[in-house]
Each structure stands twice: as C-alpha cells, then as structure tokens.
Protein backbone atom coordinates (compact mmCIF):
# COMPACT_ATOMS: atom_id res chain seq x y z
CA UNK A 1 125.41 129.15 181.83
CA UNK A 2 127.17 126.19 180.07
CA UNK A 3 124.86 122.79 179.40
CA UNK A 4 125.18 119.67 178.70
CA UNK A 5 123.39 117.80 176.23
CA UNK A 6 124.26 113.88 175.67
CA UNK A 7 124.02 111.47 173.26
CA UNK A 8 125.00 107.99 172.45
CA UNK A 9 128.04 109.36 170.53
CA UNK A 10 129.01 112.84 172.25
CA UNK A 11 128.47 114.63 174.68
CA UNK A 12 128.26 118.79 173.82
CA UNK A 13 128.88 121.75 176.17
CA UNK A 14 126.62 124.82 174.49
CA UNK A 15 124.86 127.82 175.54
CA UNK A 16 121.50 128.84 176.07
CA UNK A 17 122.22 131.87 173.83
CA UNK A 18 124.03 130.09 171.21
CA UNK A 19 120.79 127.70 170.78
CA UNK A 20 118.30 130.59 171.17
CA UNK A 21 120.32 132.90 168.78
CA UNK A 22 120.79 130.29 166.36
CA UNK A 23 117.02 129.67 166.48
CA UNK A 24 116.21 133.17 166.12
CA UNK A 25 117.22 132.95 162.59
CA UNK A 26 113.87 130.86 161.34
CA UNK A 27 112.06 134.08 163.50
CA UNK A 28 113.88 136.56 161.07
CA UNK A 29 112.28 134.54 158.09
CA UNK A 30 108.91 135.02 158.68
CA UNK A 31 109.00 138.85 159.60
CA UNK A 32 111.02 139.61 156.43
CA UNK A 33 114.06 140.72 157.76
CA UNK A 34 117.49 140.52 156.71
CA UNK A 35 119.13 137.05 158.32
CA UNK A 36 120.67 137.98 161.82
CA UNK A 37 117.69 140.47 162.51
CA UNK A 38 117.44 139.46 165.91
CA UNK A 39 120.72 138.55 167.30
CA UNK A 40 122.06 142.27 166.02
CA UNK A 41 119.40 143.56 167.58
CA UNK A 42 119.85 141.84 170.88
CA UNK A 43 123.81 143.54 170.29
CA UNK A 44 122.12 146.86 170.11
CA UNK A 45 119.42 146.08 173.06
CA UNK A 46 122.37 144.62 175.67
CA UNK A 47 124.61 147.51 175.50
CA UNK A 48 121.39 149.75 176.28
CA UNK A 49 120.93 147.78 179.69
CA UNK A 50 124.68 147.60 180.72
CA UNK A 51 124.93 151.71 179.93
CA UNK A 52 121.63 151.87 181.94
CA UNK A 53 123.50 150.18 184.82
CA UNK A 54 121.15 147.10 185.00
CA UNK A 55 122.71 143.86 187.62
CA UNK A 56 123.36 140.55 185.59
CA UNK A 57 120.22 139.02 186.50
CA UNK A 58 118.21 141.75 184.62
CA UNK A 59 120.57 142.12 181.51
CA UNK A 60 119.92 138.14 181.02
CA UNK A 61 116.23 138.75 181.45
CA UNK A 62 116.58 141.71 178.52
CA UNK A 63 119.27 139.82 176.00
CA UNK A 64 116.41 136.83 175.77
CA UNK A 65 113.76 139.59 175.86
CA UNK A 66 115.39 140.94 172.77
CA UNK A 67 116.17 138.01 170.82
CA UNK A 68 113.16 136.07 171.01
CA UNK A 69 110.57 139.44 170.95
CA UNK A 70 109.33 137.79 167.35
CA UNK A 71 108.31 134.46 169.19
CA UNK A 72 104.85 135.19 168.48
CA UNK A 73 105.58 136.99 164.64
CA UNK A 74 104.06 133.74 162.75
CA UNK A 75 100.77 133.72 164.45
CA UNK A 76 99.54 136.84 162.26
CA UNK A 77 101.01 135.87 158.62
CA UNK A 78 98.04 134.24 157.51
CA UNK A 79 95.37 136.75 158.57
CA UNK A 80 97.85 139.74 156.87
CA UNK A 81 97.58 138.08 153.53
CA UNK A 82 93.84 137.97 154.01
CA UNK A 83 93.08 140.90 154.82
CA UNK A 84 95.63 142.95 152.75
CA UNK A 85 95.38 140.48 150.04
CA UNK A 86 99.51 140.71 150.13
CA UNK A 87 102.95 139.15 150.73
CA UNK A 88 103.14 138.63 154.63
CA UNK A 89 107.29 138.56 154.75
CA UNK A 90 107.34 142.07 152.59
CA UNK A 91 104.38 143.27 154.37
CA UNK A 92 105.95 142.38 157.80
CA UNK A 93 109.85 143.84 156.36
CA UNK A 94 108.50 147.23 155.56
CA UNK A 95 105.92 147.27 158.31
CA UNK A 96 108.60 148.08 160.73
CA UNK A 97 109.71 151.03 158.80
CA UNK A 98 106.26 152.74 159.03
CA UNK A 99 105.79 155.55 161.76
CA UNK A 100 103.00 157.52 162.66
CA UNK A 101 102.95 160.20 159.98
CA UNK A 102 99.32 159.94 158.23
CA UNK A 103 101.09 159.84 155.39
CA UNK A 104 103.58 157.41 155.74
CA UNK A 105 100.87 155.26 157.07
CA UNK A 106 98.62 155.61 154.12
CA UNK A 107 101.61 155.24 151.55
CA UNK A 108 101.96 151.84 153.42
CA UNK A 109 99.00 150.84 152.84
CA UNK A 110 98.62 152.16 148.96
CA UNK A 111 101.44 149.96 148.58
CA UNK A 112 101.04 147.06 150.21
CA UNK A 113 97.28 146.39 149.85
CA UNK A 114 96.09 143.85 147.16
CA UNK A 115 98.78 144.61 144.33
CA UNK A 116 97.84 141.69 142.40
CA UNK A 117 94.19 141.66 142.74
CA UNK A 118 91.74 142.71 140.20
CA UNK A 119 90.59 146.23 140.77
CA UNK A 120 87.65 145.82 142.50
CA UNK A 121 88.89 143.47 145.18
CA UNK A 122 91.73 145.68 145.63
CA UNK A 123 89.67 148.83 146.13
CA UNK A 124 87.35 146.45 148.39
CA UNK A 125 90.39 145.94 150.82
CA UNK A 126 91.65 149.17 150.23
CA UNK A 127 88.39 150.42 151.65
CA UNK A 128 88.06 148.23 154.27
CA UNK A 129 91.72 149.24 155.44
CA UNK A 130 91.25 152.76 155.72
CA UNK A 131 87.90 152.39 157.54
CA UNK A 132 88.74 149.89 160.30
CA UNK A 133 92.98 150.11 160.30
CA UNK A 134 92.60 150.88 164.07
CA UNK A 135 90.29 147.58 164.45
CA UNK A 136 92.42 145.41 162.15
CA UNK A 137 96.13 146.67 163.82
CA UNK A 138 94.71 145.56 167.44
CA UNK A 139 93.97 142.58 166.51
CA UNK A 140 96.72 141.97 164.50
CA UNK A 141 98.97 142.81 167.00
CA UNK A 142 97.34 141.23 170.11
CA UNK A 143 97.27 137.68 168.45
CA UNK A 144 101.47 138.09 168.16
CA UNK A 145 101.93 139.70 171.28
CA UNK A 146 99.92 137.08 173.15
CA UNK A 147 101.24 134.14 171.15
CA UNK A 148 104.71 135.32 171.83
CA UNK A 149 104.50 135.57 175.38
CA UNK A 150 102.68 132.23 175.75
CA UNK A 151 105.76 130.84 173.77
CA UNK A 152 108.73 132.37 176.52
CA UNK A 153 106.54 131.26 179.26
CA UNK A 154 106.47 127.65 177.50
CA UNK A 155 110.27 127.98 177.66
CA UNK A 156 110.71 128.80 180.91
CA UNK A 157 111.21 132.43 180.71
CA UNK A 158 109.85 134.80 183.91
CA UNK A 159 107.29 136.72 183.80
CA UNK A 160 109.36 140.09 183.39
CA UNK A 161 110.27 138.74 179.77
CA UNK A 162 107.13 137.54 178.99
CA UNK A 163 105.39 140.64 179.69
CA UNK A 164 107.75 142.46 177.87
CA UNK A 165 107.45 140.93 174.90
CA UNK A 166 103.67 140.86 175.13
CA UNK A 167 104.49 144.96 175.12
CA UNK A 168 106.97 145.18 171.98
CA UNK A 169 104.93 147.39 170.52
CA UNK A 170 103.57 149.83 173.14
CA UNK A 171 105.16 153.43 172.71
CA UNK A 172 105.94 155.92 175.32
CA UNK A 173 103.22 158.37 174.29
CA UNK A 174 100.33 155.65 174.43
CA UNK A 175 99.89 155.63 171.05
CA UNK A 176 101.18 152.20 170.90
CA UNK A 177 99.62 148.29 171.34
CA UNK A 178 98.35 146.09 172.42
CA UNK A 179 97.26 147.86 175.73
CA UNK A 180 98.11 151.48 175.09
CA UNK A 181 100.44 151.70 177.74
CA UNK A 182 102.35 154.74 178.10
CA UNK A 183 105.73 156.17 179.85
CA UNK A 184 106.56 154.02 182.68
CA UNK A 185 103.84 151.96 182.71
CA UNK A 186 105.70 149.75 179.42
CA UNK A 187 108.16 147.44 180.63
CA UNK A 188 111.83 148.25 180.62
CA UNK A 189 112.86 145.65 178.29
CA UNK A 190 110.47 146.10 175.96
CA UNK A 191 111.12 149.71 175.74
CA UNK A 192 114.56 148.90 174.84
CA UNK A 193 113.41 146.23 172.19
CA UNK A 194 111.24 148.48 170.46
CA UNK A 195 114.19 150.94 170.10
CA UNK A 196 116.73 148.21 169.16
CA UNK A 197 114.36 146.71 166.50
CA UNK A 198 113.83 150.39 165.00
CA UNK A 199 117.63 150.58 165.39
CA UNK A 200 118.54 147.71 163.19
CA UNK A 201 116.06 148.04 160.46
CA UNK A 202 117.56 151.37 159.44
CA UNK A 203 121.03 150.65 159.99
CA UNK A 204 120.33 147.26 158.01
CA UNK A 205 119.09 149.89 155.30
CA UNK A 206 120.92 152.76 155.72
CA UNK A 207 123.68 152.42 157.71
CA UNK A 208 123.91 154.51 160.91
CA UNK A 209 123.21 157.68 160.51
CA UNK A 210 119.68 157.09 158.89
CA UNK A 211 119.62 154.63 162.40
CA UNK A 212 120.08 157.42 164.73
CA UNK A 213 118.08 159.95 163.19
CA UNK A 214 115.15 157.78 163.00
CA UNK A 215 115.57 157.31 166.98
CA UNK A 216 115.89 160.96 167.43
CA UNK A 217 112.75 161.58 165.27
CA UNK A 218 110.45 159.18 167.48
CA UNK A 219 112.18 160.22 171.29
CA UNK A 220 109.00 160.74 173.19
CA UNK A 221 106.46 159.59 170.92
CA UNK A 222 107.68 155.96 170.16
CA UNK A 223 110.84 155.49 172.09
CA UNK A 224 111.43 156.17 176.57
CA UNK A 225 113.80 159.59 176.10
CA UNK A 226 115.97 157.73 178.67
CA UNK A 227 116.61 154.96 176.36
CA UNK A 228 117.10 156.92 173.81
CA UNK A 229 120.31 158.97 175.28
CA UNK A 230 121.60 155.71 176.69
CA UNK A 231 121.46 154.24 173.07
CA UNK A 232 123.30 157.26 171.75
CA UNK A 233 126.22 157.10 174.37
CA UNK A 234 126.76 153.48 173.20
CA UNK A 235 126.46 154.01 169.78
CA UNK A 236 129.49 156.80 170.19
CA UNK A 237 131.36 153.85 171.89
CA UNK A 238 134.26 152.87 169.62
CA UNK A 239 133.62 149.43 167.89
CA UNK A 240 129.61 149.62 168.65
CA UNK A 241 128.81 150.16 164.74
CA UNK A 242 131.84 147.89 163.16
CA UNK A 243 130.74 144.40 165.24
CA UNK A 244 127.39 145.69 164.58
CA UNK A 245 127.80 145.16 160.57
CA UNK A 246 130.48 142.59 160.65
CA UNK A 247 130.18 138.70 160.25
CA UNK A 248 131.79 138.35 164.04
CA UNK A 249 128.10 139.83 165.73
CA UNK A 250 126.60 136.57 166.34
CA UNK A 251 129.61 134.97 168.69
CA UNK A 252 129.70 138.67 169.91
CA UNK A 253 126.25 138.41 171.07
CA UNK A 254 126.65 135.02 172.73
CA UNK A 255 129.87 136.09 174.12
CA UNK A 256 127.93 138.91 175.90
CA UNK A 257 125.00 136.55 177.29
CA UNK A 258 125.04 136.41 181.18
CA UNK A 259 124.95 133.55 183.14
CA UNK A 260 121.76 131.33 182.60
CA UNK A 261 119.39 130.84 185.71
CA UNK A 262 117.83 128.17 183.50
CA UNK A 263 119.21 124.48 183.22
CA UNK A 264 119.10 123.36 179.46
CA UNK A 265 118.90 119.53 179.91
CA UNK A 266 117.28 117.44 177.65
CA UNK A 267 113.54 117.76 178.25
CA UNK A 268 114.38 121.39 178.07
CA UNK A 269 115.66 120.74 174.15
CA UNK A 270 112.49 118.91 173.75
CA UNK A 271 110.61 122.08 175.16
CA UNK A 272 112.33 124.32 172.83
CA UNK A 273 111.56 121.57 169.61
CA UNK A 274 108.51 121.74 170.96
CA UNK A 275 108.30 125.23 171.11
CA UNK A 276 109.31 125.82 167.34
CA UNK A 277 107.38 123.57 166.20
CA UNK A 278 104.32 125.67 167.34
CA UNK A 279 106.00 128.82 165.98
CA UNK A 280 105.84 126.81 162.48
CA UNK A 281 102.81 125.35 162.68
CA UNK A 282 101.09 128.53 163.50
CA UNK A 283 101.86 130.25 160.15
CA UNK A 284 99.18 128.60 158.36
CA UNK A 285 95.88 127.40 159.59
CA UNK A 286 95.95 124.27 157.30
CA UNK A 287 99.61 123.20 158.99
CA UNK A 288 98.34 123.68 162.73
CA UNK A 289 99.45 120.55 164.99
CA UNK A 290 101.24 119.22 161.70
CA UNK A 291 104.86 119.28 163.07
CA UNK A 292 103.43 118.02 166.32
CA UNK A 293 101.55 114.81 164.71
CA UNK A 294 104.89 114.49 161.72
CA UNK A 295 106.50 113.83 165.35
CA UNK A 296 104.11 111.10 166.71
CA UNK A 297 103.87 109.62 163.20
CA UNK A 298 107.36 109.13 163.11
CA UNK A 299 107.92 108.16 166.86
CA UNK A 300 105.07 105.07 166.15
CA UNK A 301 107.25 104.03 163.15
CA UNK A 302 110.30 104.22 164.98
CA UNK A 303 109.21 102.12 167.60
CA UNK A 304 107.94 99.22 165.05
CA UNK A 305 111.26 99.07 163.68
CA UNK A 306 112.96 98.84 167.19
CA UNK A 307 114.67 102.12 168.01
CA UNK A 308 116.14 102.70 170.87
CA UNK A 309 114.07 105.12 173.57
CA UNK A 310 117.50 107.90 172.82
CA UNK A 311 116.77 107.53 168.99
CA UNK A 312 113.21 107.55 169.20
CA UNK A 313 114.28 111.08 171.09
CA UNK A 314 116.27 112.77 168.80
CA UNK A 315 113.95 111.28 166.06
CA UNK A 316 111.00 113.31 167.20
CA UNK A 317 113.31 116.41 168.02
CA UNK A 318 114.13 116.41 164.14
CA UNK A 319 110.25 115.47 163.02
CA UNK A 320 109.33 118.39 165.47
CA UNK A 321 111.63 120.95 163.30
CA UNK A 322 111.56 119.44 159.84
CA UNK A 323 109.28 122.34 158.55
CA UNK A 324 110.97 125.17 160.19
CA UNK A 325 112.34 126.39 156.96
CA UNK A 326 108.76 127.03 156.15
CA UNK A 327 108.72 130.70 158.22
CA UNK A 328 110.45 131.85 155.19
CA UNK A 329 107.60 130.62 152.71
CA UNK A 330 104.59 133.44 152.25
CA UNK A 331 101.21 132.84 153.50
CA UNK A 332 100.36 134.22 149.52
CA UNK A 333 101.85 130.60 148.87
CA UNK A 334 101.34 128.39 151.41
CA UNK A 335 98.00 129.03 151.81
CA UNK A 336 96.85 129.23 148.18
CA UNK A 337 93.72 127.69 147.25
CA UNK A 338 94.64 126.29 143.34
CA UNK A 339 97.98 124.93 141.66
CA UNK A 340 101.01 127.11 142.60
CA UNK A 341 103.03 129.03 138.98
CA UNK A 342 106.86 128.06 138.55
CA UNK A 343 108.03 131.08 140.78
CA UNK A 344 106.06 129.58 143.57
CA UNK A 345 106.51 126.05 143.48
CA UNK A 346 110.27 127.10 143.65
CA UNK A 347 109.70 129.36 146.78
CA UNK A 348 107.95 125.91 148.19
CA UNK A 349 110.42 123.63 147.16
CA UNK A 350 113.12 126.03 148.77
CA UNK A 351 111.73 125.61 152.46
CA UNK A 352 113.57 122.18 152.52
CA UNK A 353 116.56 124.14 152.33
CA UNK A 354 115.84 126.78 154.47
CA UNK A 355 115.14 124.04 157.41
CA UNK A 356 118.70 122.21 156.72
CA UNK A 357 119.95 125.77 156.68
CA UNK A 358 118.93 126.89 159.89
CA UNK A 359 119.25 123.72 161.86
CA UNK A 360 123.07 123.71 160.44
CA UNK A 361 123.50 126.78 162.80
CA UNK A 362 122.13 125.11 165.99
CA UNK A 363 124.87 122.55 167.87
CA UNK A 364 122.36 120.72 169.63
CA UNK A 365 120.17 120.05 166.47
CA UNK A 366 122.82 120.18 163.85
CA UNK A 367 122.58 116.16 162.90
CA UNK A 368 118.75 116.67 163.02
CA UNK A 369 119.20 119.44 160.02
CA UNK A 370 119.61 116.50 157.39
CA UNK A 371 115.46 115.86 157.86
CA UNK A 372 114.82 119.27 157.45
CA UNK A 373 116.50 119.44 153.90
CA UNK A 374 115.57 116.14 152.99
CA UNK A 375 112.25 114.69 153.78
CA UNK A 376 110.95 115.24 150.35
CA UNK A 377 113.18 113.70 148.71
CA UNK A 378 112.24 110.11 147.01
CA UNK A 379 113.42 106.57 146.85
CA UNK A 380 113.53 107.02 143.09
CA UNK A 381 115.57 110.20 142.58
CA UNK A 382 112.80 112.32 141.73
CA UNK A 383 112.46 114.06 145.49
CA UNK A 384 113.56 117.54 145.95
CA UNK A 385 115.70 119.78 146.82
CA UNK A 386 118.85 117.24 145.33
CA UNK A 387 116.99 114.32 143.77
CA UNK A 388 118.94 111.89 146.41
CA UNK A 389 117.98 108.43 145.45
CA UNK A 390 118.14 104.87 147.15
CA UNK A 391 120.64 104.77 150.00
CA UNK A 392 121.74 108.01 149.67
CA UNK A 393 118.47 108.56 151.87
CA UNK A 394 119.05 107.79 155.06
CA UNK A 395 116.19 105.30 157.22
CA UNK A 396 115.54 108.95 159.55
CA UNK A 397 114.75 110.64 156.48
CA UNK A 398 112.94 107.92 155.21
CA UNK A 399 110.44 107.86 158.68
CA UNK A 400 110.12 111.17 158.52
CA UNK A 401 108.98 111.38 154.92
CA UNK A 402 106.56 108.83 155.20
CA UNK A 403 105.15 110.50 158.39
CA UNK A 404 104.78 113.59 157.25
CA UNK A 405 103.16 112.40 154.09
CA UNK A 406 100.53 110.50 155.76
CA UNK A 407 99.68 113.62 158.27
CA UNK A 408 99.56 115.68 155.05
CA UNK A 409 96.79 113.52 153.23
CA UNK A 410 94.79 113.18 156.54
CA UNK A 411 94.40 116.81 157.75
CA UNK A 412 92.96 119.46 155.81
CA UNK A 413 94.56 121.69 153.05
CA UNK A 414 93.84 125.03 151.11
CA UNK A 415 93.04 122.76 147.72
CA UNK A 416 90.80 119.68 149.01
CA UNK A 417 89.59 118.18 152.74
CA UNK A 418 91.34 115.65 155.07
CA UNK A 419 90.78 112.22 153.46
CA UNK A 420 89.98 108.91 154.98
CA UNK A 421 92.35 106.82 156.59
CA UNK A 422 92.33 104.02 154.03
CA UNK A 423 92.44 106.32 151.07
CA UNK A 424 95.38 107.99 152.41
CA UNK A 425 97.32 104.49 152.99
CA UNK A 426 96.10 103.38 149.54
CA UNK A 427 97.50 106.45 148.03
CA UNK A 428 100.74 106.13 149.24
CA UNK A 429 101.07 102.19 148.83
CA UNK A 430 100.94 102.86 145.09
CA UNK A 431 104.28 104.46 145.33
CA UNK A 432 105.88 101.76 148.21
CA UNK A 433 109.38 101.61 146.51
CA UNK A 434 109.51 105.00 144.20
CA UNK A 435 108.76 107.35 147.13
CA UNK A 436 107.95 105.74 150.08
CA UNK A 437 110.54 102.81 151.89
CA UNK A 438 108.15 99.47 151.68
CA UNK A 439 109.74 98.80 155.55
CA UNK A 440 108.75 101.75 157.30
CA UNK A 441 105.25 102.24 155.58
CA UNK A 442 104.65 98.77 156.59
CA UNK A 443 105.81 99.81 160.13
CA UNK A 444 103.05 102.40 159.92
CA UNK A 445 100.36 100.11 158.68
CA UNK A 446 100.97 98.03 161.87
CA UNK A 447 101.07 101.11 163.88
CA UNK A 448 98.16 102.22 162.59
CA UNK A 449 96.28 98.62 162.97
CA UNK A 450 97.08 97.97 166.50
CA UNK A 451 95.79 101.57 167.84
CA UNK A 452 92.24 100.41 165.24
CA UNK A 453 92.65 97.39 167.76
CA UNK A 454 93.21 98.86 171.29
CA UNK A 455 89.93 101.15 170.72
CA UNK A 456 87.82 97.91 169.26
CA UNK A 457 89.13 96.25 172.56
CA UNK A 458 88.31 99.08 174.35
CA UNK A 459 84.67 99.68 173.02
C-alpha cells in the first residue's frame, strides 16, 4: 500500500516495504552479515510462498516475516561477548553457517571462544561452553526470539508474524529453539525464513550451488521437505539467481511487496523510530533508554528555542535514530571496560557514518540522516567523522549533540558511574563555544531548571 507522509516542505508517497527494507540494513549490521542480508532473503522467502500458492494477504504477512526476522538480533550481542569472550558480529556471521554435526559445532566453538584471552580464561569459557552449550543456546536464543516478536507486535504486525519470528529458529525435526517445536507445529513463515536465511548465507559465500546443497543436506532435520522442493522449483526459475546477486534486488523486493493492510501515517513513523531506537539501545546494557532520553533531551531544547510542534517531530524522529549506525559496532568495543587501542576507537568513530549511511537509504528519514553522521562533530573543527566546524553544523545537529552528551555523562558507562546533574552541566559548560553551541546548552539549563522547579512546587 502507498503512504503518505507530510511535511512543511513535501509531501512523499513511499512504501511500507521500501521503509522496512531500507531499515533492515542497520539489522544486517549487528548479525554480521553481508549488507542486503535481509531484503535478499525476503527475495528468496516470497517466491517460496507464491510457488506454495499462498493468497496476497498471507504472502504480505511472510515478505515482513522475512525481512524483519532479525528484529530481536541486538538483544543477545552483549551477553555473546560475555560469555564467549568474542566478537558478537563475527560470532553472529558464522553462527549461521553452523549445523548440527558435533563437529562442526565444536569447531565453532574452538574458534570462536575467547581468542584473545589469556589461556586460562579462555580454557575457563571454553569449559564452561562445552558443559552448559544446551543451557547457554536457550537462553541465547529465547531473549532474540522474544525481543523480536515484542518489536513486530510494537509495529503493528499480527500475530501470525510475530509468532513466526519468535520461531526462526525451530527445525522440523525438534531439534530446534526456542520451544522445540517440530513438523507442523512451526509456523509456515518461519519455516520458510529459516530456509531463506540458510539460503542466502551460502549463496552470499558460495554462490548457488554450495546454497542448494546445504538445503538438501538439512531437508528433514532443519528445513519442512515441502519447503524445501518448493525452494528448488523457484530456484530453477530463469532469472531467480541473477536478481538474486545483482544490485537491482532491493527495488525487486519492494516491487514484489503486496498490498499493505497497515496505514503508515505519521505516528506510525514515530512507532517505527521508536521501534529502532529500542533495537539500538538494546545492544549494550550501558546504552539502554539512551536513544529514547537523546530524544526527550533534544525535544526540551527544541521547545526553549521555539520550534514548531512539526519540527519538534521530525527532531525527535532523528534523535530517536542518531545511534543506529551503532548495530555495526561490537559489543568487544562498545562495552569495554578501559581506554579503547587505535583499531577500536576507529571502529567507534565509524558508527557516525554508518547511521548517515543507513538513514540515506530510508525516504521518510533521509533529511534526518545528517544527525546520525554528525552529532559528534564540534563547534571547533575537532568533532568527528569530517571535523565540520562553526556553521557548517547545522542548529539540529547542534541539539542533538548537546543532548546526547548530557544523557551520556548522566547514565552509567562500562569505564565510570552516572554522574550528578551539576557535574555533568559543569563539564560541558567548560567547552560552551569549542564543542557545545552556548544557545542551546543554555536552552537546556533552563529546561533543566524549570522541571528542578515544577517538582519543588510540587513537593
């Protein structure tokens, strides 16, 4: 279905699957895979349905199924680093390679576990691995499953899409998680995600007979043997391989999307802000709420320096996403208690860029992508990622960096504890005019003073 979403200077027609698959880029980041992970796969997943014979209604249900089954992938990065003392976008990447073979499971976890620990603490999670994997998988992949499925139902998705991602990972022999479902008991669509997922990771790395062999290997243990020959009469399809691997797959994909039952107006493009920003925030326990706060910050300044209630809108739609480029950053980094080397302070710095990137690709949020790559930058030129100085910053960038800078100091972080209010302000007033805009911290200050004054009235 075709939406509308207005503003004081256009007004854009867009698609639900053109904002969703554009989204599902920052989802690709944080399980590792190649950019485009997710819309290829929903290529894959859709022609499965339509050679299965399934009405419009259902392939829409499925196509969003497919493309948004990592909704819930950033929920687990931090705990994976933890507990395999390792990098949680390789560990996620090559994860989805892994069968059941003993072997191939053990190899996994040889070479995945602790690689840059000292011996001992290597062998200690080594051990701890191989004597509670079963333990540690559950729960690993309950805490996505449910966190995905929370997300779709947050944006409106029914209940046949959220339960089907909740089952991603459930295989047809009842081998799988996070319920051990088995044969007909695993929802439709997310037997055909599972199969288009394994489907695009091989091609992706071997191109596609390595893709269909893989599916042959696992027909009846992983994958619904029904899927499976419906996936192999579309993959002899002329064409099905070539748009598969070409640069045209992503309108391809949202040329294919049905017609939407759901209306995307503008508190619907807050929900999915919304929803992103949760998806971001979850990836590290020290940024939980952060985007979410960065948002009411920046809405409090806003309003001080007399926005209008449309700005104020699309200002807390870009504060909301300013991070997203941050699914690409490892857990290993973000959550590293101690100063970060060269390599990693350039991984961190690169998140800036990885928001404005992925923003770029969504019409609806493309002017908000300039907060995303530039809300560390500084009034003096010594900001990253370009060094833009003065009034090459605009005042939206300018908010936002002063929000977010302020949420930083007061919340907790790997390195040192939330500090006081007045600390925080007095820390940032010292550099009112090199990094901070003098008028919108002051707007903040005032923000800040008449809340202290509505709760001393109120007490």
């Amino acid at each position: 279905m075709e939406i509308v979403a207005s503003s004081a200077t256009e007004t854009r027609t867009v698609q639900l699957s053109e904002i969703l698959g554009a989204l599902s880029h920052a989802l690709d980041l944080t399980e590792g895979q190649p950019v485009g992970h997710c819309v290829r796969a929903t290529w894959i997943g859709f022609h499965i349905g339509r050679k299965m014979g399934l009405p419009d209604l259902q392939l829409w249900e499925l196509y969003h199924t497919v493309m948004l089954k990592d909704l819930g992938c950033s929920s687990n990065a931090a705990r994976i680093c933890e507990l395999y003392l390792s990098d949680d976008l390789s560990f996620k990447r090559d994860f989805k390679t892994v069968s059941d073979s003993l072997p191939k499971v053990l190899g996994f976890v040889f070479a995945h576990t602790g690689l840059k620990a000292g011996l001992a603490e290597r062998f200690r999670a080594v051990l701890n691995i191989l004597q509670n994997g079963g333990e540690i998988v559950d729960d690993l992949i309950q805490t996505r499953c449910q966190r995905g499925a929370q997300i779709a139902l947050q944006l409106r998705f029914p209940a046949s899409v959220c339960e089907a991602i909740h089952a991603l990972d459930e295989h047809w022999n009842g081998s799988g998680r996070p319920d051990h479902l088995a044969g007909a008991a695993i929802p439709l669509y997310a037997r055909v995600a599972l199969l288009a997922q394994v489907v695009d990771v091989f091609h992706t790395a071997a191109g596609p007979a390595a893709a269909i062999a893989e599916v042959r290997s696992r027909s009846g243990t992983w994958f619904d043997p029904q899927v499976v020959a419906c996936f192999e009469s579309v993959a002899a399809e002329p064409g099905f391989w070539e748009i598969l691997s070409s640069d045209a797959v992503e309108a391809a994909v949202v040329a294919l999307a049905p017609a939407s039952p759901i209306v995307v107006d503008e508190d619907y493009l807050d929900d999915i802000a919304r929803a992103f920003a949760e998806i971001i925030d979850a990836k590290s326990p020290f940024t939980s709420g952060h985007s979410e706060r960065v948002a009411v910050y920046a809405d409090m300044i806003a309003a001080e320096l007399g926005f209008t209630t449309e700005r104020r809108r699309w200002l807390k739609r870009a504060a909301l996403l300013h991070d997203v480029g941050k699914l690409g950053v490892s857990n290993a980094i973000l959550d590293k208690n101690g100063k970060l080397d060269d390599a990693e302070w350039r991984d961190m710095r690169n998140h800036a860029v990885l928001s404005e990137t992925i923003l770029s690709r969504v019409a609806v949020f493309r002017e908000t992508a300039c907060i995303g790559g530039s809300h560390h930058e500084r009034l003096d030129g010594k900001g990253y990622p370009r060094g833009l100085k003065g009034d090459a910053i605009a005042p939206e960038i300018r908010i936002v960096s002063v929000a977010d800078v302020f949420d930083a100091l007061t919340a907790d972080r790997p390195y040192r504890s939330a500090m006081p209010l007045e600390k925080a302000l007095g820390i940032m007033r010292a550099d009112v005019g090199t990094a901070f805009d003098p008028t919108c911290f002051a707007a903040l200050e005032r923000a800040l003073a008449a809340i202290e004054g509505d709760l001393a009235r109120a007490a």
